[in-house]
N, C-alpha and C. Protein backbone atom coordinates (compact mmCIF):
# COMPACT_ATOMS: atom_id res chain seq x y z
N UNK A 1 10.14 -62.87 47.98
CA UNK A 1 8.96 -62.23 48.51
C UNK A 1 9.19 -61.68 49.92
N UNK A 2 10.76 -61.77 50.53
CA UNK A 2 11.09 -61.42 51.74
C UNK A 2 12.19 -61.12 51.80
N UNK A 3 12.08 -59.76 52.63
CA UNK A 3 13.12 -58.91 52.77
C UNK A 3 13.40 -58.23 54.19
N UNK A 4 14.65 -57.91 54.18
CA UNK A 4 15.06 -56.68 55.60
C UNK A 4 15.18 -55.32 55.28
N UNK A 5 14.60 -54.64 56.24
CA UNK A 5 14.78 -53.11 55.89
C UNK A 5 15.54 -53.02 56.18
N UNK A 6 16.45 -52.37 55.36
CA UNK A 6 17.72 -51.38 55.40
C UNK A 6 18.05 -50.26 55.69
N UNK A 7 16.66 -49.17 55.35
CA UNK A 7 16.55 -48.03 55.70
C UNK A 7 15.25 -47.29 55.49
N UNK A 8 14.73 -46.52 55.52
CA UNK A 8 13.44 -45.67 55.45
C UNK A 8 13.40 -44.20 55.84
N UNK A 9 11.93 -44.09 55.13
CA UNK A 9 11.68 -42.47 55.62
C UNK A 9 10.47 -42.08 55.19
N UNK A 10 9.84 -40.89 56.30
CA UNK A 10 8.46 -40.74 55.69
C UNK A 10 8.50 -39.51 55.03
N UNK A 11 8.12 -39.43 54.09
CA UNK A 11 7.83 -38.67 53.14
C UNK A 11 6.75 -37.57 53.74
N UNK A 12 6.56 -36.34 53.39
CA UNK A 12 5.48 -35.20 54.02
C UNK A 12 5.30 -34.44 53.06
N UNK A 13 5.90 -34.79 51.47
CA UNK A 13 5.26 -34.22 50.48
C UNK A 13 4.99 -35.06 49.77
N UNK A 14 4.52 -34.96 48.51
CA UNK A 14 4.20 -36.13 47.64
C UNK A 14 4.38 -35.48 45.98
N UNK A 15 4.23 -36.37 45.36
CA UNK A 15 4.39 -35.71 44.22
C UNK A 15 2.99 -35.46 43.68
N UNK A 16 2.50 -35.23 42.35
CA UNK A 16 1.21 -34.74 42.14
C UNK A 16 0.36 -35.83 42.06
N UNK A 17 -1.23 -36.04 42.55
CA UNK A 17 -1.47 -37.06 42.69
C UNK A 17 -1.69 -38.26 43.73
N UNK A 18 -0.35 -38.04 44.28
CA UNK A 18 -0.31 -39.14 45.63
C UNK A 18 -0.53 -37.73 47.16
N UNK A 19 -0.36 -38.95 47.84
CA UNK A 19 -1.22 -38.25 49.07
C UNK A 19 -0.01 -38.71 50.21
N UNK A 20 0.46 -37.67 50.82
CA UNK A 20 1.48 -37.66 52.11
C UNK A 20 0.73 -37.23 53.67
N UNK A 21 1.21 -37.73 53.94
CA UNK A 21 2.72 -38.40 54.60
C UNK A 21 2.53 -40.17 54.30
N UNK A 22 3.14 -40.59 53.94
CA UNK A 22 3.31 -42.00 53.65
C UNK A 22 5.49 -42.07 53.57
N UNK A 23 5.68 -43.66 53.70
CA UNK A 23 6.63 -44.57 53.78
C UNK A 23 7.33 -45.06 52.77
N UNK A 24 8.42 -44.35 52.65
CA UNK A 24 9.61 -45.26 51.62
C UNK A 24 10.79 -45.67 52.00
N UNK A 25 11.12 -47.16 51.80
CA UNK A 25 12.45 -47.74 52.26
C UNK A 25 12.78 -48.19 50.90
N UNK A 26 14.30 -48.73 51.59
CA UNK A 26 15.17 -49.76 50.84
C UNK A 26 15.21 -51.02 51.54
N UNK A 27 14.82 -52.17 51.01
CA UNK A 27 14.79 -53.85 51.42
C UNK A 27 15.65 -54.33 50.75
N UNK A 28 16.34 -55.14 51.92
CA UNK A 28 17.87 -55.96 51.19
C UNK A 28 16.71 -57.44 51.09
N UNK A 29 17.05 -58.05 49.70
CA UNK A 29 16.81 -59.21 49.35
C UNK A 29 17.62 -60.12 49.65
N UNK A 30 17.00 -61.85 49.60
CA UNK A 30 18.39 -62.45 49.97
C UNK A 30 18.85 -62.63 48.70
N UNK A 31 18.59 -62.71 47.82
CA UNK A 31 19.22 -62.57 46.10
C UNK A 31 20.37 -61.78 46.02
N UNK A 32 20.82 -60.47 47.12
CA UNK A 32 21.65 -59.72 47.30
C UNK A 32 21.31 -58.71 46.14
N UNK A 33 20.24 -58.04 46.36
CA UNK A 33 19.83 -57.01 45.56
C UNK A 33 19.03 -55.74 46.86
N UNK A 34 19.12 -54.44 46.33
CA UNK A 34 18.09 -53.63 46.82
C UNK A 34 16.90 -53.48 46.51
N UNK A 35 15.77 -53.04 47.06
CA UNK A 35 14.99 -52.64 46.13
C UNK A 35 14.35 -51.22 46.85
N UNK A 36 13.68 -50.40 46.06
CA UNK A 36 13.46 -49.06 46.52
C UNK A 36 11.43 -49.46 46.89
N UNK A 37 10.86 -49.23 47.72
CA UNK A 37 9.79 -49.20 47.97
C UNK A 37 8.63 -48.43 48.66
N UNK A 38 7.49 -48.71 48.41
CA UNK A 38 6.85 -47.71 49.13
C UNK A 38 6.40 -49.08 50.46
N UNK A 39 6.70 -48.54 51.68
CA UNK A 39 5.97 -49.73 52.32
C UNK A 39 4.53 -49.06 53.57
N UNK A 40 3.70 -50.20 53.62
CA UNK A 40 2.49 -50.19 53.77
C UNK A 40 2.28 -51.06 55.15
N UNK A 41 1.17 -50.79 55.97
CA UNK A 41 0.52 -51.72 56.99
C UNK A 41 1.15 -50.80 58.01
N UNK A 42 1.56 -49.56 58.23
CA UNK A 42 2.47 -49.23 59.09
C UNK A 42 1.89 -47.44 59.25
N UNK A 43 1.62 -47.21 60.42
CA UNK A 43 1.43 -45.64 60.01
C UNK A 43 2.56 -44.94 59.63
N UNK A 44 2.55 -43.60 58.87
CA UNK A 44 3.56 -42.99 58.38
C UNK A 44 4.44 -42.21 59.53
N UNK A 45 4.52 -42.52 60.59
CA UNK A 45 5.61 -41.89 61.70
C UNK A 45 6.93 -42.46 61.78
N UNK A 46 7.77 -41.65 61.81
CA UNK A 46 9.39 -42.16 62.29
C UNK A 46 9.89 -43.33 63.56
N UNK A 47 9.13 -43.95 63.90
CA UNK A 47 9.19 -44.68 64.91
C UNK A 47 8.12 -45.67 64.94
N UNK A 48 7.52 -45.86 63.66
CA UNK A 48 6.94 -47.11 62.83
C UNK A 48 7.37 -48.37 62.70
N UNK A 49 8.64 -48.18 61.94
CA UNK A 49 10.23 -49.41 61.88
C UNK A 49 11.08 -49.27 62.67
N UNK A 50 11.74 -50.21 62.22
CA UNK A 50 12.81 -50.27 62.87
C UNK A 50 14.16 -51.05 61.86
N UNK A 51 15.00 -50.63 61.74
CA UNK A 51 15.87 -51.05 60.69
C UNK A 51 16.21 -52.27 60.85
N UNK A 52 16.69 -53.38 59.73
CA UNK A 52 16.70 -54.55 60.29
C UNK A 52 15.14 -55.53 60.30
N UNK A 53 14.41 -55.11 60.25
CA UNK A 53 12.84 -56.03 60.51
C UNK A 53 12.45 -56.67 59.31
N UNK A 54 12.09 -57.22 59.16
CA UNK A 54 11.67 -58.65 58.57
C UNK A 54 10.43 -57.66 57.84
N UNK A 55 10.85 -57.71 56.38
CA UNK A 55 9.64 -57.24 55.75
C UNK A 55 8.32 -58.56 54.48
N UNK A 56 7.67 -58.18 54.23
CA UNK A 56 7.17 -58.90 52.86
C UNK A 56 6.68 -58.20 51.96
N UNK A 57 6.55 -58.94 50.76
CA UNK A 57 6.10 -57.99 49.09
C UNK A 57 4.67 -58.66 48.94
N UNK A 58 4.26 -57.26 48.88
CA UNK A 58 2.52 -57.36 48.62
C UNK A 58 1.89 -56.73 47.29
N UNK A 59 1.46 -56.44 47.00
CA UNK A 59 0.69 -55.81 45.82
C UNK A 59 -0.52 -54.95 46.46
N UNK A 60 -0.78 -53.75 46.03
CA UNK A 60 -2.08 -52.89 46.40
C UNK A 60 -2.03 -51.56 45.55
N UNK A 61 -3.22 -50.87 45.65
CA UNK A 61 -3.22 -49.65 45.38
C UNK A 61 -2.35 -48.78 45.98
N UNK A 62 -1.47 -47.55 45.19
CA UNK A 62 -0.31 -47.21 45.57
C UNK A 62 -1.56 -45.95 46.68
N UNK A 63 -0.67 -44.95 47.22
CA UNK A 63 -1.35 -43.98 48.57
C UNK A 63 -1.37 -43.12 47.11
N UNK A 64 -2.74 -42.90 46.42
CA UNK A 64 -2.98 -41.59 45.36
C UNK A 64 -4.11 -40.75 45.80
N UNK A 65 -4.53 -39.70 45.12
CA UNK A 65 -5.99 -39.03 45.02
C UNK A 65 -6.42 -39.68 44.25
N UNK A 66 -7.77 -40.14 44.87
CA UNK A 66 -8.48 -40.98 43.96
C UNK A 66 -9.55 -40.33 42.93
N UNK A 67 -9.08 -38.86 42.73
CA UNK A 67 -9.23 -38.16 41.24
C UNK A 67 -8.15 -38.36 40.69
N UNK A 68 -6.96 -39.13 40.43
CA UNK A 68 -5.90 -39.22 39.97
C UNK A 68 -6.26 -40.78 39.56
N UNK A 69 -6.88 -41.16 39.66
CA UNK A 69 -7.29 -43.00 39.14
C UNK A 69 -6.48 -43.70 39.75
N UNK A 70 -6.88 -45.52 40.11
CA UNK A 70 -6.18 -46.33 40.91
C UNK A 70 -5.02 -46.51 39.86
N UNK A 71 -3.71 -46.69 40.91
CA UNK A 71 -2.96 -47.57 40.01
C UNK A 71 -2.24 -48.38 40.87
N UNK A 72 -2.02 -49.77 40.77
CA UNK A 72 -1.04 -50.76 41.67
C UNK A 72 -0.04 -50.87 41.21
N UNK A 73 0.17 -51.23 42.74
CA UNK A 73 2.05 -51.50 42.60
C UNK A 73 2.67 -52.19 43.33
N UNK A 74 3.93 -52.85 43.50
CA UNK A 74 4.50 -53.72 44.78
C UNK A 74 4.68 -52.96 45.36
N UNK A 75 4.65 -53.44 46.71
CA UNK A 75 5.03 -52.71 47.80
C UNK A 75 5.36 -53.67 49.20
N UNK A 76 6.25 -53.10 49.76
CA UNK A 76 6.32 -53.99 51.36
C UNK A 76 5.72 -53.60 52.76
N UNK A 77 5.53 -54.20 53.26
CA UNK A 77 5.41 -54.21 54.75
C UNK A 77 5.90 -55.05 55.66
N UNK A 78 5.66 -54.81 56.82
CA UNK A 78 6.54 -55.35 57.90
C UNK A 78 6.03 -56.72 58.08
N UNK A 79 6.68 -57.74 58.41
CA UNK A 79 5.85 -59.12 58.48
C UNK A 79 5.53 -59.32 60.13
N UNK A 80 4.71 -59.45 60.17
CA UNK A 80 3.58 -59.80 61.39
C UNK A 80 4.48 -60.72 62.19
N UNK A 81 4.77 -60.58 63.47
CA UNK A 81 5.58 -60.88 64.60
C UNK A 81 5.56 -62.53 64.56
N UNK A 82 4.41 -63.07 64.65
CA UNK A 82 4.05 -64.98 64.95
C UNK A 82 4.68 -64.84 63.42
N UNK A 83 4.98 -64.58 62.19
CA UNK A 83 5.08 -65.22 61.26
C UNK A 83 6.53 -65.23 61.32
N UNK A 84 7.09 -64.16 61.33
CA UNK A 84 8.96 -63.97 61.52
C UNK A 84 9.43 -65.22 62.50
N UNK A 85 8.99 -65.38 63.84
CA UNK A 85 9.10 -65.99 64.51
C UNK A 85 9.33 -67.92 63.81
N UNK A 86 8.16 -68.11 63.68
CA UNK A 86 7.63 -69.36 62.66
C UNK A 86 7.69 -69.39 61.54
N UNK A 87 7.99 -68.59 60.51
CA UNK A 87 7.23 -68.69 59.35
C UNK A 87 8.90 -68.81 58.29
């Protein structure tokens, strides 16, 4: 349920449906796997992350037009500073 970013980027188009500018990285697991994600809690600017940061796996509505109907999905975000620290 916890991971490091490896890398990212904000997106400024989207495909049909979803709504840009929004966030996609790669999170190294400690399982020693990648995973490709959309991540969340973070505005969509280049200077949001930072590579290396302590992420977590959440579940939510993905960034769509909501004439396009909800649909969920995993997704990460950055883990909150007191929790990395402690947690």
């Amino acid at each position: 349920s916890r991971g490091v970013l490896h890398t990212f980027a904000v997106n400024r188009q989207a495909p049909e449906g979803f709504i840009a500018p929004y966030i996609t990285g790669r999170i190294d697991l400690p399982e020693k796997l990648r995973v490709f994600s959309i991540i969340t809690g973070v505005a969509p600017e280049e200077d949001a992350l930072v590579i290396g940061q302590p992420m977590e796996l959440v579940f939510g509505p993905l960034p769509r037009d909501p004439a396009a109907g909800e649909l969920w999905g995993y997704m990460f975000r950055p883990v909150e500073e007191k929790e990395s620290v402690h947690g």
